[in-house]
C-alpha atoms as a PDB file:
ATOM      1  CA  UNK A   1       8.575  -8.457  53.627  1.00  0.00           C
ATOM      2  CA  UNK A   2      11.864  -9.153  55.025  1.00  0.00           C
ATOM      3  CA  UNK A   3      14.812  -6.359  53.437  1.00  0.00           C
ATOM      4  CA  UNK A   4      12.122  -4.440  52.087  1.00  0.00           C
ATOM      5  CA  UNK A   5      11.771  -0.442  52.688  1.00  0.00           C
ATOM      6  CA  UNK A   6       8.550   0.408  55.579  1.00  0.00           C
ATOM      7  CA  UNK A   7       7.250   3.387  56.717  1.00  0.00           C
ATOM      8  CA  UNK A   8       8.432   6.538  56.490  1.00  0.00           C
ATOM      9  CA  UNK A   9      12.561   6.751  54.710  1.00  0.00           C
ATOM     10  CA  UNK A  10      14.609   8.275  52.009  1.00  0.00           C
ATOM     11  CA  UNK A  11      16.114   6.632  49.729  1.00  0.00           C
ATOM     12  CA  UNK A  12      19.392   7.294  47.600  1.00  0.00           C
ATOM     13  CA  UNK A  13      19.382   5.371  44.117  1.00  0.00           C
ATOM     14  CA  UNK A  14      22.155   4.286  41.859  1.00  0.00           C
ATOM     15  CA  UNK A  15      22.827   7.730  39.657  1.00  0.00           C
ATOM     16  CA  UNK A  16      21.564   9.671  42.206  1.00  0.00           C
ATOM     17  CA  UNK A  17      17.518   9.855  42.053  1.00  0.00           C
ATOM     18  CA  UNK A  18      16.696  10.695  45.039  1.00  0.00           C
ATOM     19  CA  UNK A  19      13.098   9.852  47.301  1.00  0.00           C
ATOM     20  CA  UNK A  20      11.869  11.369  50.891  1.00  0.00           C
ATOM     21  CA  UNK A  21       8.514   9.699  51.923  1.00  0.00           C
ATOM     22  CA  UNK A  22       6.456   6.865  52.649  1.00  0.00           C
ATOM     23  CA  UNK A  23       7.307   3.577  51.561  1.00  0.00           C
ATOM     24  CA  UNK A  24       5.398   0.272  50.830  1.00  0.00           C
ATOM     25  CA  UNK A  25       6.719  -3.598  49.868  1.00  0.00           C
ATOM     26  CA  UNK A  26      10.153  -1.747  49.026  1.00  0.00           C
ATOM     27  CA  UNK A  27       8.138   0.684  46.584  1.00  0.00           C
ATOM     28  CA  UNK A  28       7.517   4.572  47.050  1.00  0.00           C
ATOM     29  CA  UNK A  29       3.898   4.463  48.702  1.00  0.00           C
ATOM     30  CA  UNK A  30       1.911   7.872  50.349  1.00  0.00           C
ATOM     31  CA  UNK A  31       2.976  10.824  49.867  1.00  0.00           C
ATOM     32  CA  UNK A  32       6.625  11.636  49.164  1.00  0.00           C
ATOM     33  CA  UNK A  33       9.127  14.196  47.126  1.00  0.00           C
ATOM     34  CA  UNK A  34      11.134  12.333  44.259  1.00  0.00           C
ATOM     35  CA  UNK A  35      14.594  14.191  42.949  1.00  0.00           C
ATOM     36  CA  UNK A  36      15.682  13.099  39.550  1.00  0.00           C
ATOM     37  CA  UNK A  37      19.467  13.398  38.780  1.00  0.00           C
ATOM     38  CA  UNK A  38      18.629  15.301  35.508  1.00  0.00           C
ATOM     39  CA  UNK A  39      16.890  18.065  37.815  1.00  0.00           C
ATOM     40  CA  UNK A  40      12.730  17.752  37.752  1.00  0.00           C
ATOM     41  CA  UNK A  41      11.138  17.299  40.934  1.00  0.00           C
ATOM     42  CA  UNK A  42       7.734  15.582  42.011  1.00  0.00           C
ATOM     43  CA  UNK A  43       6.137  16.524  45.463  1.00  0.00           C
ATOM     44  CA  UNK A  44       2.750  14.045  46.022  1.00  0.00           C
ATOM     45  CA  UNK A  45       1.215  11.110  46.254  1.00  0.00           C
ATOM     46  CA  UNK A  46       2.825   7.686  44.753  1.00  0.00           C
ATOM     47  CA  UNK A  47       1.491   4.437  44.320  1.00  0.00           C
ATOM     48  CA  UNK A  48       3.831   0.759  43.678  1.00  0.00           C
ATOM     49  CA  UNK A  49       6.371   3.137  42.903  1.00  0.00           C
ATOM     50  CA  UNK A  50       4.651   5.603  40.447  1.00  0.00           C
ATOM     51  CA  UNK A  51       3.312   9.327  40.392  1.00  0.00           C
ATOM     52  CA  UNK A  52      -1.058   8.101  41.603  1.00  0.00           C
ATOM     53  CA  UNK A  53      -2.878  10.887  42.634  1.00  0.00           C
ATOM     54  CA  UNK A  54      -2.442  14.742  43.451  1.00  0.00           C
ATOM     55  CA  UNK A  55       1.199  16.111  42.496  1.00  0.00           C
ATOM     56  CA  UNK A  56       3.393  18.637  41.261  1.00  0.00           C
ATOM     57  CA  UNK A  57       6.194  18.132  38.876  1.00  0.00           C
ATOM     58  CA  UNK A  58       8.455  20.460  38.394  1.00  0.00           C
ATOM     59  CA  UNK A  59      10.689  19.591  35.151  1.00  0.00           C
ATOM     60  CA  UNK A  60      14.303  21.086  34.569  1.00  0.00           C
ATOM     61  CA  UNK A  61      12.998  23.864  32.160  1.00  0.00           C
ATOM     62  CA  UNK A  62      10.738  25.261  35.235  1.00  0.00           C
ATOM     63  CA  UNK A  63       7.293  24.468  33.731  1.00  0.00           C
ATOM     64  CA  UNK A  64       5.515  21.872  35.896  1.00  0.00           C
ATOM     65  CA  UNK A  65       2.129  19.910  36.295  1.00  0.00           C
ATOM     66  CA  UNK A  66      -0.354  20.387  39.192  1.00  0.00           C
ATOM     67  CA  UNK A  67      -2.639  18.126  39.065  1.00  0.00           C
ATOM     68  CA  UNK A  68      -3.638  13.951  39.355  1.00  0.00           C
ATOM     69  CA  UNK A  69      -1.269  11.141  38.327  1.00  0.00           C
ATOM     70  CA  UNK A  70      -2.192   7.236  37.151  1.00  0.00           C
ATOM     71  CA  UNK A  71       1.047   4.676  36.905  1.00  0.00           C
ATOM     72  CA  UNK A  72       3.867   7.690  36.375  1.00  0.00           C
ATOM     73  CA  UNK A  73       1.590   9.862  33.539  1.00  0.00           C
ATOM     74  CA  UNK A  74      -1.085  12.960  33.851  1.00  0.00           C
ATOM     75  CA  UNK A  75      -4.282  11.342  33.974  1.00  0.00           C
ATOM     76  CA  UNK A  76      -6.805  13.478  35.268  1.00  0.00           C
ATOM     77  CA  UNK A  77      -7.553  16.949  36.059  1.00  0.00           C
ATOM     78  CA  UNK A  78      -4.736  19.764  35.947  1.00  0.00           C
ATOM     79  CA  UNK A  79      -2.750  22.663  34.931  1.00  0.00           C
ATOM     80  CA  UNK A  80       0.479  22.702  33.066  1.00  0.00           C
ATOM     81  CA  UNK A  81       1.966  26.189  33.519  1.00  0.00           C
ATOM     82  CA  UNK A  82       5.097  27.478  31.143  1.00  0.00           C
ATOM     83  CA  UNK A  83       7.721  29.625  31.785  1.00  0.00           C
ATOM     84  CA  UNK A  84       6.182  32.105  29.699  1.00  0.00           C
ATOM     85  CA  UNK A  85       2.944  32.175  31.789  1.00  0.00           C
ATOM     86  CA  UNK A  86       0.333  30.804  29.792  1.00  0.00           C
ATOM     87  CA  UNK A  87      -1.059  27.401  31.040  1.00  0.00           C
ATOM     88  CA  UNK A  88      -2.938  24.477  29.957  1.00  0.00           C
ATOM     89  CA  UNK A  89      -6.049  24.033  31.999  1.00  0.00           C
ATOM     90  CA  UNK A  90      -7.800  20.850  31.546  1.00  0.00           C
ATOM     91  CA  UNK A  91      -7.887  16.951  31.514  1.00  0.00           C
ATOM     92  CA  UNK A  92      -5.291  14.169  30.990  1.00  0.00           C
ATOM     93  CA  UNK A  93      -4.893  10.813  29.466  1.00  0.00           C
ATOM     94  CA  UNK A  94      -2.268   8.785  30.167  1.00  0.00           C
ATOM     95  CA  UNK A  95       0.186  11.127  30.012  1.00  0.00           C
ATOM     96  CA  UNK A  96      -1.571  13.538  26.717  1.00  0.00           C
ATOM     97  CA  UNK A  97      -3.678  16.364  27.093  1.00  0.00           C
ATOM     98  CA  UNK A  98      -7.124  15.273  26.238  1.00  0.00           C
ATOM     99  CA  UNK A  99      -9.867  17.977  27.057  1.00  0.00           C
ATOM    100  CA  UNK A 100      -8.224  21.824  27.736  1.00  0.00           C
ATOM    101  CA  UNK A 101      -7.543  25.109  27.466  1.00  0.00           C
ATOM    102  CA  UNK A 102      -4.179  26.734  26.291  1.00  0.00           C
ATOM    103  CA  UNK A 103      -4.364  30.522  27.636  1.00  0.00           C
ATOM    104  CA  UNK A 104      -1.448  32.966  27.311  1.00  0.00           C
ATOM    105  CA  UNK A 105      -0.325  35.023  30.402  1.00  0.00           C
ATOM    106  CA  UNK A 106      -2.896  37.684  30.175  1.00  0.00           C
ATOM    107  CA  UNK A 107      -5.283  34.764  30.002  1.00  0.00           C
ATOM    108  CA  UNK A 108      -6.743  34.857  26.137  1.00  0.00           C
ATOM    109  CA  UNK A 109      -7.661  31.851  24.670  1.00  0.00           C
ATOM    110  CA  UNK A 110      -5.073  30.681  22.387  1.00  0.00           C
ATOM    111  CA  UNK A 111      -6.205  26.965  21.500  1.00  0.00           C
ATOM    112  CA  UNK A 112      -8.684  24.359  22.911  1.00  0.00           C
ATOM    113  CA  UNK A 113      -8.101  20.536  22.989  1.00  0.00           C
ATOM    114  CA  UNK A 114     -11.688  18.515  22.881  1.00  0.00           C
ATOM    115  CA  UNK A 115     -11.338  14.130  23.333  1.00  0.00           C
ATOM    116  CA  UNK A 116      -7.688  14.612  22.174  1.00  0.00           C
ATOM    117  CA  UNK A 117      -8.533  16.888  18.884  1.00  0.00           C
ATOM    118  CA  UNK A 118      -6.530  20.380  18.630  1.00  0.00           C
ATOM    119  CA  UNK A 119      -9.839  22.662  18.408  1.00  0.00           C
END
């Protein structure tokens, strides 16, 4: 479409969010990095302008999500790893842990999430 972002770009927005990657119909499409103004990063695959597919996301604190993206949420497999070292290994639905794992750093089992139920 005429005026509309193609192809590979980056992108400025207004208050400063910024986007390196591929673009589609104006919309982040492919693979790209997103920079939000309040400091998390996202480094993966987007889809009509949402995190779809593999990513990382890197929030402000310094924990981030590896792992697969649906419309902007966690939705699939992953691993959410704290500060503190101990992780979350397990599934996602949109955007809640649903099946998982919480282990501490030295890998002991603290908690286990089955269909969305703390175990």
């Amino acid at each position: 479409m005429d005026g509309e972002r193609q192809g590979q770009g980056a992108h400025t927005f207004p208050g400063g969010d910024k986007y390196i990657g591929k673009w589609k119909d104006g919309k982040e499409n492919g693979k790209g990095t997103f920079t939000s103004s309040t400091g998390s990063k996202y480094v993966g695959e987007f889809k009509d302008g949402k995190e779809n597919g593999k990513g990382v996301k890197t929030y402000l604190s310094g924990t981030n999500y590896k792992g697969e993206w649906k419309d902007g949420k966690r939705d699939g497999q992953g691993t959410f790893t704290h500060l503190s070292g101990n992780n979350i290994v397990g599934e996602w639905k949109d955007g809640e842990q649903w099946n998982g794992t919480h282990y501490d750093k030295d890998g002991k089992i603290l908690w286990k999430m089955v269909n969305g139920e703390l175990q």
